[in-house]
C-alpha atoms as a PDB file:
ATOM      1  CA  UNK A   1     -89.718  43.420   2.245  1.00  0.00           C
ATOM      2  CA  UNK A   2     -92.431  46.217   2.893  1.00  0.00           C
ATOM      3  CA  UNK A   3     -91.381  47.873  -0.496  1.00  0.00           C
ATOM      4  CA  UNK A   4     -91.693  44.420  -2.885  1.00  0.00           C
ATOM      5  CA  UNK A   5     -95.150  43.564  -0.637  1.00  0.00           C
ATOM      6  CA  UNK A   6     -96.258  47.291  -2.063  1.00  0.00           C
ATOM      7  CA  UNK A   7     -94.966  46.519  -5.206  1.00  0.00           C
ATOM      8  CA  UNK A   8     -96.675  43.074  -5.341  1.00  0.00           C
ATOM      9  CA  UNK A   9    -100.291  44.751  -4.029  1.00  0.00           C
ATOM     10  CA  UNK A  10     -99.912  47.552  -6.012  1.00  0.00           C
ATOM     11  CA  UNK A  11    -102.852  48.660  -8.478  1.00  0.00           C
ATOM     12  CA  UNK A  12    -100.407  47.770 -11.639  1.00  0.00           C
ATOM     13  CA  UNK A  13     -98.161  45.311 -10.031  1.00  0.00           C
ATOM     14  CA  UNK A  14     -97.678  41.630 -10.757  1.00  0.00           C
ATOM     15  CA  UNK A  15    -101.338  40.984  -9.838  1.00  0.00           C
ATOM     16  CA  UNK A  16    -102.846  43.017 -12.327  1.00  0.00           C
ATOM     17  CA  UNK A  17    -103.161  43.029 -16.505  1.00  0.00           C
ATOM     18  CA  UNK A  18    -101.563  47.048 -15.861  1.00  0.00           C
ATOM     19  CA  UNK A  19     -98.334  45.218 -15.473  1.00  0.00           C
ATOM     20  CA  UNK A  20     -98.502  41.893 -17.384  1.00  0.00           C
ATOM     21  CA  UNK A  21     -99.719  43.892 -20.812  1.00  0.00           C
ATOM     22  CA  UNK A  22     -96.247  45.735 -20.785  1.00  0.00           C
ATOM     23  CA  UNK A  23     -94.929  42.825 -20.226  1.00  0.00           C
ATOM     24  CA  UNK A  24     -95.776  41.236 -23.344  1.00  0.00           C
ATOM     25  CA  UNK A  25     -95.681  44.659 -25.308  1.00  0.00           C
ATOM     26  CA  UNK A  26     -91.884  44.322 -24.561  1.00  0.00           C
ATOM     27  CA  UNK A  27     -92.290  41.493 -27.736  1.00  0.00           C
ATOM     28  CA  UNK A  28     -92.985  44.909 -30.071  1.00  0.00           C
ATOM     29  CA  UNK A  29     -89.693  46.075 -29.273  1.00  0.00           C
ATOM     30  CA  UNK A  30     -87.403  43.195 -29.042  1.00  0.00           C
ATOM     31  CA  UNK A  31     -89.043  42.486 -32.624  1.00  0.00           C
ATOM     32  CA  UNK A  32     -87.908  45.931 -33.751  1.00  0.00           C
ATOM     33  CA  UNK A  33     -84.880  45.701 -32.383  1.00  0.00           C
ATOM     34  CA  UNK A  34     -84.136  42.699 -34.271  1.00  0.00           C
ATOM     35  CA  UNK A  35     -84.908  44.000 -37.266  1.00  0.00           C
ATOM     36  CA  UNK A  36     -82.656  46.836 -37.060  1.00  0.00           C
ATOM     37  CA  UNK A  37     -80.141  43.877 -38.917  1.00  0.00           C
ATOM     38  CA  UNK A  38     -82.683  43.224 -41.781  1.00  0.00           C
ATOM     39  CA  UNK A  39     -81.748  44.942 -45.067  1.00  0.00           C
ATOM     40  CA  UNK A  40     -84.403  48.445 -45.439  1.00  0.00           C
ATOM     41  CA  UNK A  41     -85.634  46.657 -48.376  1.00  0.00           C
ATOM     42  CA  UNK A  42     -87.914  44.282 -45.821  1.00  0.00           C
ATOM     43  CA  UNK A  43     -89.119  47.167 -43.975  1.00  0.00           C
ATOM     44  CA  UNK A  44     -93.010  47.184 -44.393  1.00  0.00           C
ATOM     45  CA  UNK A  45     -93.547  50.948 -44.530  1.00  0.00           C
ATOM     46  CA  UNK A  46     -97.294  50.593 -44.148  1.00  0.00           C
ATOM     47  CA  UNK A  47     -97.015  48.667 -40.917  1.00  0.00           C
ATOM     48  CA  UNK A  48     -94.176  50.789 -39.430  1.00  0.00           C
ATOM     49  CA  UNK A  49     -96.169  53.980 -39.371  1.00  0.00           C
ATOM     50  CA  UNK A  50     -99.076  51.944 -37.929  1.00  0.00           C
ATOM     51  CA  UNK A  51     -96.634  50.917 -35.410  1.00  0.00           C
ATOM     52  CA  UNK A  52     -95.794  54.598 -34.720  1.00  0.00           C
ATOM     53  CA  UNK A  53     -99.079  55.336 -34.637  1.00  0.00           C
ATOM     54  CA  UNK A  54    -100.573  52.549 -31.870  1.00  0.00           C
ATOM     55  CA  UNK A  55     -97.429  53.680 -29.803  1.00  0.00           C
ATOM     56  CA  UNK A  56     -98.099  57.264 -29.927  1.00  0.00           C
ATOM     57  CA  UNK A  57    -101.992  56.388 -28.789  1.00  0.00           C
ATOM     58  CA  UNK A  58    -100.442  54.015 -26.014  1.00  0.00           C
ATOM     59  CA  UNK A  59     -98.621  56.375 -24.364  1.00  0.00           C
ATOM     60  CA  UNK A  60    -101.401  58.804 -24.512  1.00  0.00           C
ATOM     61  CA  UNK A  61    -103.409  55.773 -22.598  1.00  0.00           C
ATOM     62  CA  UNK A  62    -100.896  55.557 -20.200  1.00  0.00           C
ATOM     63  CA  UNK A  63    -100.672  58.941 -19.272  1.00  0.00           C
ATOM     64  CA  UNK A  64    -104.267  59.391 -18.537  1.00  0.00           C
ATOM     65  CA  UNK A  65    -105.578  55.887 -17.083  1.00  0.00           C
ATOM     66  CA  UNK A  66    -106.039  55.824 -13.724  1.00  0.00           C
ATOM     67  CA  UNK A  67    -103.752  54.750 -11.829  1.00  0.00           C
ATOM     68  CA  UNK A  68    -100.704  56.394 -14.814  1.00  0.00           C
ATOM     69  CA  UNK A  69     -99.196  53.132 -15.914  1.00  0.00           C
ATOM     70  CA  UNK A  70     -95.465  54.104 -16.361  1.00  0.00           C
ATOM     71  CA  UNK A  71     -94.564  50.758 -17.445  1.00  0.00           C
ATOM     72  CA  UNK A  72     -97.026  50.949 -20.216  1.00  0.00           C
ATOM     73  CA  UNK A  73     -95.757  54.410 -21.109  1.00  0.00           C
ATOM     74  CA  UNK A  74     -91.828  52.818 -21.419  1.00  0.00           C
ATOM     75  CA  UNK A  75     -92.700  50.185 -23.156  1.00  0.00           C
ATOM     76  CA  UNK A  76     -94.840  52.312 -25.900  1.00  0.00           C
ATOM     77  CA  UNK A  77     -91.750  55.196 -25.979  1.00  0.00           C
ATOM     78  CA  UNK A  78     -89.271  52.269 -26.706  1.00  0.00           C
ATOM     79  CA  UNK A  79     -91.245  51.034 -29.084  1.00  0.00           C
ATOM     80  CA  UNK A  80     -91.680  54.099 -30.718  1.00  0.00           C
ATOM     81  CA  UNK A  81     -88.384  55.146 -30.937  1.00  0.00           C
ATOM     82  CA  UNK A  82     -87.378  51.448 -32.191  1.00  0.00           C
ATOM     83  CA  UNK A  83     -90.032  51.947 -34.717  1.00  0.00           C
ATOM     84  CA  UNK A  84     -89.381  56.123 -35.853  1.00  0.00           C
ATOM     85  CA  UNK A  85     -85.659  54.381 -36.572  1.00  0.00           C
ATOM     86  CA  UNK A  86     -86.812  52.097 -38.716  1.00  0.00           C
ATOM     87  CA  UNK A  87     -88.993  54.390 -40.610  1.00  0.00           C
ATOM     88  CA  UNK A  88     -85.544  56.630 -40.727  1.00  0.00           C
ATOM     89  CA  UNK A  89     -83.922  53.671 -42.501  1.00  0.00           C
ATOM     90  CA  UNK A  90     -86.831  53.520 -44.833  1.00  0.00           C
ATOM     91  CA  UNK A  91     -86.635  56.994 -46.150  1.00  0.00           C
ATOM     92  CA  UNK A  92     -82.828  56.670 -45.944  1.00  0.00           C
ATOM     93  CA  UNK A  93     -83.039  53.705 -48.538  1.00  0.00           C
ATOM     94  CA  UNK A  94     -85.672  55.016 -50.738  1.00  0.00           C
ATOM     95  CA  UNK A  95     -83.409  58.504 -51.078  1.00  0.00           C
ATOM     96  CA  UNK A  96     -86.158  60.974 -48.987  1.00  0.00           C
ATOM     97  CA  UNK A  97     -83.463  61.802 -46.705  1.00  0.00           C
ATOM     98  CA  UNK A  98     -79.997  63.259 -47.442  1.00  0.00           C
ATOM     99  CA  UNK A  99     -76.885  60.835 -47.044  1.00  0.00           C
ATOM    100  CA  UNK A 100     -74.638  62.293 -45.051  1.00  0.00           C
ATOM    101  CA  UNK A 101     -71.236  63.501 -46.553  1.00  0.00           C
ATOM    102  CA  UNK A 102     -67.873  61.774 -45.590  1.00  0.00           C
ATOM    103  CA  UNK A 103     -64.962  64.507 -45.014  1.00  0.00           C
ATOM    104  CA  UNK A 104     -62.638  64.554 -47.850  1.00  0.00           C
ATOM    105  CA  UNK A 105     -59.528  62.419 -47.721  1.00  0.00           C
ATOM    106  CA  UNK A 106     -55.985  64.483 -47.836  1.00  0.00           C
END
C-alpha cells in the first residue's frame, strides 16, 4: 500500500498531466500500429517523418524535464520505432531500399 500511495503522490503520477499526457500519447502508437496492415501506398511520407521528428524532440523533453518523465520517454521511443518502420515500408515500396533475396530453390 505504501508503494501505490507513492506512486499515486508522486510528481508524475496519476495526479499530474506528467502521467496523463503519456497516457493519451499511447493513441500515436496504437494508430501506428494499426497501420502497419494498410498497404505502403497510404503511408503519408510527409507526416511520418514529422512523426519521427516530434518523437525524437519528446524524448529529448523527457530526458531533461524535471522530474525525468520515463513514461513520456516510452511512449515517444515506441512511437518512434512504430513510426521509423513505417518509413522502412515506405522506402521499401518506392524501391530506395534493396529487397531482400530468397535462397535459391534445389
Amino acid at each position: 500500500m505504501a508503494a501505490f500511495r507513492t506512486f499515486w503522490n508522486s510528481p508524475v503520477g496519476p495526479k499530474t498531466t506528467h502521467f496523463w499526457g503519456p497516457i493519451a500519447n499511447f493513441s500515436f502508437v496504437i494508430a501506428g500500429v494499426a497501420d502497419t496492415q494498410k498497404p505502403p501506398d497510404m503511408i503519408s511520407g510527409n507526416m511520418t517523418a514529422v512523426m519521427c521528428g516530434y518523437s525524437g524532440l519528446f524524448m529529448r523533453f523527457a530526458w531533461v524535464v524535471q522530474p525525468r518523465n520515463y513514461l513520456l520517454m516510452a511512449c515517444h521511443a515506441s512511437n518512434e520505432t512504430v513510426q521509423l518502420y513505417q518509413l522502412s515500408r515506405l522506402a521499401s515500396a518506392h524501391g530506395y531500399l534493396p529487397k531482400k533475396e530468397e535462397p535459391a530453390k534445389k
